[in-house]
PDB file of N, CA and C in Angstrom:
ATOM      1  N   UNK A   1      -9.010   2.730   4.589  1.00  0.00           N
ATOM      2  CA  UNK A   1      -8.456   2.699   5.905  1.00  0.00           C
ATOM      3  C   UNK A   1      -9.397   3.395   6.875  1.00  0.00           C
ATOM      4  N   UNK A   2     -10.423   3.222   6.995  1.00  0.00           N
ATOM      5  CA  UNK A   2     -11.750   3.630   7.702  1.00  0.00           C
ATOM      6  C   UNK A   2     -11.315   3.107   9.216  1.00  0.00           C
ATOM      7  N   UNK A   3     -11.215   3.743  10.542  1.00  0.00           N
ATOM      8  CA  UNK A   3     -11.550   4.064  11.615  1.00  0.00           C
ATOM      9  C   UNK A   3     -10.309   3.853  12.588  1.00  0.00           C
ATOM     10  N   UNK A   4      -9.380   4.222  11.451  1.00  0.00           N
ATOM     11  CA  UNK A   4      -7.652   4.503  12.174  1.00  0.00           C
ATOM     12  C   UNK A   4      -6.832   5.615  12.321  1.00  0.00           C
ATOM     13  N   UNK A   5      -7.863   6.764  11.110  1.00  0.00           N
ATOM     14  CA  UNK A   5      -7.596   8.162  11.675  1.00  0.00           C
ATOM     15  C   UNK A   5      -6.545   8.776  11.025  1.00  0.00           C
ATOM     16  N   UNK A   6      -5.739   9.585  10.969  1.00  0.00           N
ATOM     17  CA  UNK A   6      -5.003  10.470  10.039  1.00  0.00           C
ATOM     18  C   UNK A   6      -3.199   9.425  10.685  1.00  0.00           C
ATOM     19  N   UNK A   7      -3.355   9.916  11.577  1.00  0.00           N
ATOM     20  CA  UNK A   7      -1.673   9.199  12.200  1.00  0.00           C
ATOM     21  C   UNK A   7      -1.863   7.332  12.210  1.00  0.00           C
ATOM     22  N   UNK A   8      -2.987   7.275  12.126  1.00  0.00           N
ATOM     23  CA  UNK A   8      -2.769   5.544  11.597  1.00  0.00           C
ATOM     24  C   UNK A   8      -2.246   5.048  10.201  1.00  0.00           C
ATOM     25  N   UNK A   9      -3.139   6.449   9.781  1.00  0.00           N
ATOM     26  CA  UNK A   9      -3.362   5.852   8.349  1.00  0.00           C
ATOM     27  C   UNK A   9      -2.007   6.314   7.577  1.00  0.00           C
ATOM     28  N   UNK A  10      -1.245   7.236   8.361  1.00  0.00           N
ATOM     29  CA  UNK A  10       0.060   7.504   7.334  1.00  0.00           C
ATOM     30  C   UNK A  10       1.176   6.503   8.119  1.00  0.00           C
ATOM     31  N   UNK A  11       1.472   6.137   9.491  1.00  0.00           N
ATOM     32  CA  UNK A  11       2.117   4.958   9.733  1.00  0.00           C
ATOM     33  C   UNK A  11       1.797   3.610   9.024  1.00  0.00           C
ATOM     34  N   UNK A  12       0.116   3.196   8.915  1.00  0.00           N
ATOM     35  CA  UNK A  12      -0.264   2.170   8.108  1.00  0.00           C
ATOM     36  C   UNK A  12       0.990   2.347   6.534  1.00  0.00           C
ATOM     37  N   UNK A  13       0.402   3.285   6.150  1.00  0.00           N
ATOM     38  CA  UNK A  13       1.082   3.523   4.558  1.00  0.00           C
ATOM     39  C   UNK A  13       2.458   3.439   4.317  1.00  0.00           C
ATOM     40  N   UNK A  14       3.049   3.695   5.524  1.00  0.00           N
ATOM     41  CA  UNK A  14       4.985   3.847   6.107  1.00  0.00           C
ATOM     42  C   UNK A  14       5.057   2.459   6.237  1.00  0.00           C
ATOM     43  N   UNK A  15       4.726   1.638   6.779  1.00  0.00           N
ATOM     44  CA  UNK A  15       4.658   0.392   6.976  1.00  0.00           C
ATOM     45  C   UNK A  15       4.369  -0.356   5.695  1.00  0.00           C
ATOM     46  N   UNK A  16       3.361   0.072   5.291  1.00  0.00           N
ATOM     47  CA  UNK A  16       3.288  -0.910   4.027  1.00  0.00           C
ATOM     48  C   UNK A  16       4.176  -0.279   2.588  1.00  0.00           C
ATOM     49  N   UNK A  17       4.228   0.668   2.354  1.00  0.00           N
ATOM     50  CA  UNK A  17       5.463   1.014   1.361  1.00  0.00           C
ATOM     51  C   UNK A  17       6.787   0.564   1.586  1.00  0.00           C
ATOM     52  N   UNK A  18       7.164  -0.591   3.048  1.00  0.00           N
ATOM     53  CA  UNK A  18       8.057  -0.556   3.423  1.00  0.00           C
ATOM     54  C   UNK A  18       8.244  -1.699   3.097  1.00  0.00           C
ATOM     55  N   UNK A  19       7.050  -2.845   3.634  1.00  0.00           N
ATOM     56  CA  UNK A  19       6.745  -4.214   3.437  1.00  0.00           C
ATOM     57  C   UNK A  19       7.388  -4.436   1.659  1.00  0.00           C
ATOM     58  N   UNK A  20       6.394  -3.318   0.837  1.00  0.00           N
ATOM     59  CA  UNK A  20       6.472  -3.273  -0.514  1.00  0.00           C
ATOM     60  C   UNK A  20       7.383  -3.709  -0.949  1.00  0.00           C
ATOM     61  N   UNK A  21       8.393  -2.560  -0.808  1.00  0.00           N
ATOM     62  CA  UNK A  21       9.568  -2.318  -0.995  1.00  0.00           C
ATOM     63  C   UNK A  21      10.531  -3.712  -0.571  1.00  0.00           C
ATOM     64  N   UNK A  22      10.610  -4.447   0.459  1.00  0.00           N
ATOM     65  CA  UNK A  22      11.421  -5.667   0.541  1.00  0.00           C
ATOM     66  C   UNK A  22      10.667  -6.490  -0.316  1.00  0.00           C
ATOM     67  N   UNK A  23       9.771  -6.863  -0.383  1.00  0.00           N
ATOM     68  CA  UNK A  23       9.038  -7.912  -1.055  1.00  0.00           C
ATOM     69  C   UNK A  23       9.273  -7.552  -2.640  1.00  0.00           C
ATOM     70  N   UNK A  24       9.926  -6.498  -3.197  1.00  0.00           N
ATOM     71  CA  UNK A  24       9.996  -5.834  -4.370  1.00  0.00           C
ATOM     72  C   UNK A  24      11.228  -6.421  -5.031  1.00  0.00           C
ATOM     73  N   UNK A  25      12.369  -5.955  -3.519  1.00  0.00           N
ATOM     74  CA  UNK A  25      13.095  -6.271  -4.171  1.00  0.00           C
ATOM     75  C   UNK A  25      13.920  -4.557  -4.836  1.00  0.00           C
ATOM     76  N   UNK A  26      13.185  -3.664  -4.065  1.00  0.00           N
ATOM     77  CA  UNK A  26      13.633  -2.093  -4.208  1.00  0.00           C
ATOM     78  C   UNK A  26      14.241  -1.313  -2.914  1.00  0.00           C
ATOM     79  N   UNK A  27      14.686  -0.178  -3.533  1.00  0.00           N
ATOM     80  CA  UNK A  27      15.488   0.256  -2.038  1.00  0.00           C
ATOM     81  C   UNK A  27      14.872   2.089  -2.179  1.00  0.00           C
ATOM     82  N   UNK A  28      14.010   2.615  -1.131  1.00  0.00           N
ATOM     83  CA  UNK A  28      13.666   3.863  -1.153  1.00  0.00           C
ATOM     84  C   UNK A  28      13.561   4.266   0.351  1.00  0.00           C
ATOM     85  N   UNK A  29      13.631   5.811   0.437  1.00  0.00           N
ATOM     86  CA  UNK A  29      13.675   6.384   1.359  1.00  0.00           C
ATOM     87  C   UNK A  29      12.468   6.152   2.229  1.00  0.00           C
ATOM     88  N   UNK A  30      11.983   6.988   3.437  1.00  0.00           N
ATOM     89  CA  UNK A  30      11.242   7.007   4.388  1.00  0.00           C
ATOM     90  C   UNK A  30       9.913   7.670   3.522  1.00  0.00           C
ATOM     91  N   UNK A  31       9.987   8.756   2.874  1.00  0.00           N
ATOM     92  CA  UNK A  31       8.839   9.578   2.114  1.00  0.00           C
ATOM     93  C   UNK A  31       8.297   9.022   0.769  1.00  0.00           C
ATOM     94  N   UNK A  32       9.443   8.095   0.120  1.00  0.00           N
ATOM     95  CA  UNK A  32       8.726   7.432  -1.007  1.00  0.00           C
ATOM     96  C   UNK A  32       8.177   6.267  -0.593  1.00  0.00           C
ATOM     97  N   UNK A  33       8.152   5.391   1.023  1.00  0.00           N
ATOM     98  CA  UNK A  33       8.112   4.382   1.393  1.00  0.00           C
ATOM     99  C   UNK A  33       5.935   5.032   2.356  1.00  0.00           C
ATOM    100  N   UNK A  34       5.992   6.271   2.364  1.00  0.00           N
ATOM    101  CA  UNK A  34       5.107   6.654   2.453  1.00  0.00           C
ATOM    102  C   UNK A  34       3.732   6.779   1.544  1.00  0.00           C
ATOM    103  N   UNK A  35       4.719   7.643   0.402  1.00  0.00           N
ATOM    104  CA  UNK A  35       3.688   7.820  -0.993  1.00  0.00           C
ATOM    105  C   UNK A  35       3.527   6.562  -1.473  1.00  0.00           C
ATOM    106  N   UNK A  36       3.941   5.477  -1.477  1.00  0.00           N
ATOM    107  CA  UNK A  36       4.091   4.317  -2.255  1.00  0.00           C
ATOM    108  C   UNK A  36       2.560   3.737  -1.389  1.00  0.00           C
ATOM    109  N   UNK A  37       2.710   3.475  -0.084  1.00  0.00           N
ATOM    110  CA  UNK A  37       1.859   3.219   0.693  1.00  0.00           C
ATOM    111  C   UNK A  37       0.772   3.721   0.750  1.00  0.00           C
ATOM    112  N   UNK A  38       0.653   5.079   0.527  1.00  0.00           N
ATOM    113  CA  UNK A  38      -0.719   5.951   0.800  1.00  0.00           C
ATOM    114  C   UNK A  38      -1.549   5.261  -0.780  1.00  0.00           C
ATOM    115  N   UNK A  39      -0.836   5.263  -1.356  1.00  0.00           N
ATOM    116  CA  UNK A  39      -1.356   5.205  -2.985  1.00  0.00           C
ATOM    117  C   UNK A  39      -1.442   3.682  -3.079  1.00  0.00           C
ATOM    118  N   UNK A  40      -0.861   2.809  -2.810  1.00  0.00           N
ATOM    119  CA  UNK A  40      -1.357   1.790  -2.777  1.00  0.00           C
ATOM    120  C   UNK A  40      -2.539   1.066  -1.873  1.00  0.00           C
ATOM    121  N   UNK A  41      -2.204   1.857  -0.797  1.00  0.00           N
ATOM    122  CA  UNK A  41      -3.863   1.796   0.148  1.00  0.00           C
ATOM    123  C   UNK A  41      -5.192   2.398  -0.790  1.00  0.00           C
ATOM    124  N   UNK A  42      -4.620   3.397  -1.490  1.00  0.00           N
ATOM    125  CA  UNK A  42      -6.326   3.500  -2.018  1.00  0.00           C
ATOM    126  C   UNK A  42      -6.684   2.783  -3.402  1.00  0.00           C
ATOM    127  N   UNK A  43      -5.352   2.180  -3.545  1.00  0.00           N
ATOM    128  CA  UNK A  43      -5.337   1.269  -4.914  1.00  0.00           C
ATOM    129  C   UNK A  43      -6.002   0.012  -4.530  1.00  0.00           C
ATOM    130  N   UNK A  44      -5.312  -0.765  -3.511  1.00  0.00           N
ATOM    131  CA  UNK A  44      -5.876  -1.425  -2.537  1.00  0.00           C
ATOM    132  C   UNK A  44      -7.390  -1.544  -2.455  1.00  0.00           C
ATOM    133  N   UNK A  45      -7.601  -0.691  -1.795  1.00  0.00           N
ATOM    134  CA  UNK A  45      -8.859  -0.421  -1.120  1.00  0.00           C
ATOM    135  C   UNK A  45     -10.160  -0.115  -2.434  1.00  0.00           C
ATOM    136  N   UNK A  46      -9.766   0.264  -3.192  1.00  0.00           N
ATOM    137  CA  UNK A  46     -10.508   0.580  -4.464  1.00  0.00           C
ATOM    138  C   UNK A  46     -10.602  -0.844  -5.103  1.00  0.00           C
ATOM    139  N   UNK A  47      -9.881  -1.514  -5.262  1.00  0.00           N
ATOM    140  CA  UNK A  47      -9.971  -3.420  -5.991  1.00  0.00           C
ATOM    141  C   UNK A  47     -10.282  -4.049  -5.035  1.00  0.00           C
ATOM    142  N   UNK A  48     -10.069  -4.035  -3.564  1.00  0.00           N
ATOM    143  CA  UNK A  48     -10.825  -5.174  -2.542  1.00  0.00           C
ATOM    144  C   UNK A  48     -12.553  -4.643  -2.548  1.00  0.00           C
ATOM    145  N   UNK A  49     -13.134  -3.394  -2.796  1.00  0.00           N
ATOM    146  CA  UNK A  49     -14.068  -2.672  -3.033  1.00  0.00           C
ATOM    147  C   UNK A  49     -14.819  -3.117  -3.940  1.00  0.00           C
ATOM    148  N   UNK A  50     -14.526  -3.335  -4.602  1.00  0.00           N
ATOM    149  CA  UNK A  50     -14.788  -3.901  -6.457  1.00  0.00           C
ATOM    150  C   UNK A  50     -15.098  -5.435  -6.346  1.00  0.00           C
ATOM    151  N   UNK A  51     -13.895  -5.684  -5.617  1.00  0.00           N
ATOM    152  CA  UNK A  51     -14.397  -7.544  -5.309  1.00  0.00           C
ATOM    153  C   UNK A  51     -15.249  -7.510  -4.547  1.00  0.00           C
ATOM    154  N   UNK A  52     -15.789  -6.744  -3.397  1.00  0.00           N
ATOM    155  CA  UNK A  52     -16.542  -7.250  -2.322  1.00  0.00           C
ATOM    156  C   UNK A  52     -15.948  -7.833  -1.025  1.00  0.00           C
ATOM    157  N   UNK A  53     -14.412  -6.979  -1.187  1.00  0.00           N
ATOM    158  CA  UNK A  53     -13.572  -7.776   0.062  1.00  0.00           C
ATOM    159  C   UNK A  53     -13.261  -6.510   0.732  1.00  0.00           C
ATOM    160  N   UNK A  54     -14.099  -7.040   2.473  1.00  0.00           N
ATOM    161  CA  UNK A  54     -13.866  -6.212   3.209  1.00  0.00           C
ATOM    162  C   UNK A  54     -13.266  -6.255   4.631  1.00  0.00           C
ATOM    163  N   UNK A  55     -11.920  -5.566   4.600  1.00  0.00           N
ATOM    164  CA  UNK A  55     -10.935  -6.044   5.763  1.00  0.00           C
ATOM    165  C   UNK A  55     -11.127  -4.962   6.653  1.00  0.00           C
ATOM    166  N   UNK A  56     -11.360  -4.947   8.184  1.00  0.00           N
ATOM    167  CA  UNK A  56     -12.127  -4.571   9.247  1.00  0.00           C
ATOM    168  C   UNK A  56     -10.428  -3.868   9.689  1.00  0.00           C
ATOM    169  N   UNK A  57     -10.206  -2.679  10.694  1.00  0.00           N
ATOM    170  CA  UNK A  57      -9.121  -2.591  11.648  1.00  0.00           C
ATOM    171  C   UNK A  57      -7.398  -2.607  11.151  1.00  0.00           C
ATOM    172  N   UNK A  58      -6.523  -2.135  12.125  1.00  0.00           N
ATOM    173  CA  UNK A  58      -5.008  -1.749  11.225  1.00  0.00           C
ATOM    174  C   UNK A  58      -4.816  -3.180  10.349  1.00  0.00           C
ATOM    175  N   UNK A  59      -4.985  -4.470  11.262  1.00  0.00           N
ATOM    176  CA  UNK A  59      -4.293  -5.388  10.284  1.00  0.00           C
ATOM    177  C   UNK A  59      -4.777  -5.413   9.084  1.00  0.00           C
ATOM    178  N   UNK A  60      -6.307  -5.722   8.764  1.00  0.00           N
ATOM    179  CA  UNK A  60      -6.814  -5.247   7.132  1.00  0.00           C
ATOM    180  C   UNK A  60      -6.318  -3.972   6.523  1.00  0.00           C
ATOM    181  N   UNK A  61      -6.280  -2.771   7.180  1.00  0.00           N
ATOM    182  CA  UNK A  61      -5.986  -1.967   6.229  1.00  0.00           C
ATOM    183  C   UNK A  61      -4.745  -2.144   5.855  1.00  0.00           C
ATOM    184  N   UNK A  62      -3.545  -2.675   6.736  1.00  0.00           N
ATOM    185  CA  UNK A  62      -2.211  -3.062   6.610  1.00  0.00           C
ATOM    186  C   UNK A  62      -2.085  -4.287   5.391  1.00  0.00           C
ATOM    187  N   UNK A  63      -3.194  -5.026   5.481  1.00  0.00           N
ATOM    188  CA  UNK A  63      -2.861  -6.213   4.169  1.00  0.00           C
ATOM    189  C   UNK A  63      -3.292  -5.996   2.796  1.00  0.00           C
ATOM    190  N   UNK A  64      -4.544  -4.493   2.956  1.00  0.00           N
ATOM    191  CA  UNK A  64      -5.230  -4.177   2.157  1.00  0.00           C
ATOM    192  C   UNK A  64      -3.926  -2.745   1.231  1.00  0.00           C
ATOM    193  N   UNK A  65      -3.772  -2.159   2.239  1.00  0.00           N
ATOM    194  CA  UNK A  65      -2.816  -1.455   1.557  1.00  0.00           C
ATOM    195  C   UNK A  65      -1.205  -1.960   1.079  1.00  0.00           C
ATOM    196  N   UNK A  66      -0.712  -3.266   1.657  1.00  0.00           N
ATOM    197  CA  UNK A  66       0.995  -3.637   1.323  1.00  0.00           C
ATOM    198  C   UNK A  66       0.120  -4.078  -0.370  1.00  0.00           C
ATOM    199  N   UNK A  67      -0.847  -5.020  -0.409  1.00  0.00           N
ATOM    200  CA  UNK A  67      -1.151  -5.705  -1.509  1.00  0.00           C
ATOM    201  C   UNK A  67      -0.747  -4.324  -2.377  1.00  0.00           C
ATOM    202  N   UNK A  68      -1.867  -3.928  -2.190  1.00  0.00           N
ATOM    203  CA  UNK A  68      -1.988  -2.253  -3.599  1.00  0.00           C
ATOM    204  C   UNK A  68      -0.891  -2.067  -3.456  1.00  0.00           C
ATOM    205  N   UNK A  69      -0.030  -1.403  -2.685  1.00  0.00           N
ATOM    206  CA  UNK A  69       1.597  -1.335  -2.395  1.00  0.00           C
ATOM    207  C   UNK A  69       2.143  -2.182  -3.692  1.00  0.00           C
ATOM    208  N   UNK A  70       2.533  -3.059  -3.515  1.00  0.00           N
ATOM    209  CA  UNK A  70       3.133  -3.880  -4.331  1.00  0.00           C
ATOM    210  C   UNK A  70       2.322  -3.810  -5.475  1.00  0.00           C
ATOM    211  N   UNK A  71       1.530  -4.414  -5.912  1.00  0.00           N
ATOM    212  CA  UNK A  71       0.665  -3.737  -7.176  1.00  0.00           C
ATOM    213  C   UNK A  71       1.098  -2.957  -7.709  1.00  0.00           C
ATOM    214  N   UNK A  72       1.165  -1.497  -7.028  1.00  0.00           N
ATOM    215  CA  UNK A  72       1.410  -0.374  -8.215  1.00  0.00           C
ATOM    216  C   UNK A  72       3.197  -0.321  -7.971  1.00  0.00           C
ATOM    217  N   UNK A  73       4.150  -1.062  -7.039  1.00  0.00           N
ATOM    218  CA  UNK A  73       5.315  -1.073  -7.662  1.00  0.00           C
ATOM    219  C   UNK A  73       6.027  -1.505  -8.851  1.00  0.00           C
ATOM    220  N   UNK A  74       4.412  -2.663  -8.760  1.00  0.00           N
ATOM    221  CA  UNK A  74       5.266  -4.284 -10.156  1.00  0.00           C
ATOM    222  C   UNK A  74       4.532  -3.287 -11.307  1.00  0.00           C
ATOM    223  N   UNK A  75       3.653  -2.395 -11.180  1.00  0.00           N
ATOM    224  CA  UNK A  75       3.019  -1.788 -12.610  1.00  0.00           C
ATOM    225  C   UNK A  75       3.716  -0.822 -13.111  1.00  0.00           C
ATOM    226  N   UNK A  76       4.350  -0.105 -11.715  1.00  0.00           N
ATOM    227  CA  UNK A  76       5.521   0.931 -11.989  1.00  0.00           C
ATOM    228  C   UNK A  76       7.232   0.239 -12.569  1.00  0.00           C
ATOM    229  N   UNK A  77       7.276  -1.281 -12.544  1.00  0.00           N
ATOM    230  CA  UNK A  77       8.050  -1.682 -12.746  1.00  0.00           C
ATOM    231  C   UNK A  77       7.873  -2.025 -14.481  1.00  0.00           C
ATOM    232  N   UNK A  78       6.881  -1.935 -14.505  1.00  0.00           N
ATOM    233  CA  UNK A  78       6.595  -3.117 -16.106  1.00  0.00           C
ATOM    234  C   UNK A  78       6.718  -1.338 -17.206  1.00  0.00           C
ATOM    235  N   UNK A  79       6.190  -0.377 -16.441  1.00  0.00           N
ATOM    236  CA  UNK A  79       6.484   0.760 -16.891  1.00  0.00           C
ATOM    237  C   UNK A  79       7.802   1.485 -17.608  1.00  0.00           C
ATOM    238  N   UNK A  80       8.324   1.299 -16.274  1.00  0.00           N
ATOM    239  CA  UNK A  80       9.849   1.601 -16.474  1.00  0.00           C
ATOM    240  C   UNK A  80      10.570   1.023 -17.418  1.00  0.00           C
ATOM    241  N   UNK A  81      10.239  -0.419 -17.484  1.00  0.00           N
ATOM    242  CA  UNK A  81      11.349  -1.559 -18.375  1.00  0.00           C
ATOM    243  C   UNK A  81      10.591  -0.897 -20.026  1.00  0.00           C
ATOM    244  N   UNK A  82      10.385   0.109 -20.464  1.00  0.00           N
ATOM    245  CA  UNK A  82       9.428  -0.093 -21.366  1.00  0.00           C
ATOM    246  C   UNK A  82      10.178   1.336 -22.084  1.00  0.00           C
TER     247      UNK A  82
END
C-alpha cells in the first residue's frame, strides 16, 4: 500500500476486511474487519509481488488487499473445519 500513508492504509484495510467479510459469507466487528484487512494487504501485496503484479493508488491497494483479505479468510476457514 505504497503512497497512501498511515490513515489510508488502515481505512484501505477497514474497507477491505469488510468487502472480505460479505463476500465470505462471515459476520465480524469493526477491529477484526481491520486486522483481517491489514494482514491480508500484506498477504496480498506479498503474492501480487511474486507474480509481478503491480497495482498503482487506493483502488489497487483496495483490490490488492480485499483479494489477500479473502485469501487468508478461506485459509482460516479450511483451518478451522479441521
Amino acid at each position: 500500500m505504497s503512497g497512501v500513508g498511515i490513515i489510508g492504509a488502515i481505512i484501505i484495510g477497514i474497507l477491505a476486511g469488510w468487502i472480505a467479510e460479505k463476500v465470505m459469507g462471515r459476520s465480524h466487528g469493526l477491529l477484526t474487519n481491520l486486522i483481517v484487512g491489514v494482514v491480508g494487504a500484506l498477504l496480498g501485496g506479498f503474492l501480487a509481488g511474486i507474480m509481478g503484479i503491480n497495482f498503482g493508488g487506493v483502488v489497487g491497494s483496495l483490490v490488492i488487499a480485499t483479494l489477500g483479505a479473502i485469501l487468508l479468510l478461506f485459509l482460516l476457514g479450511l483451518v478451522r473445519k479441521r
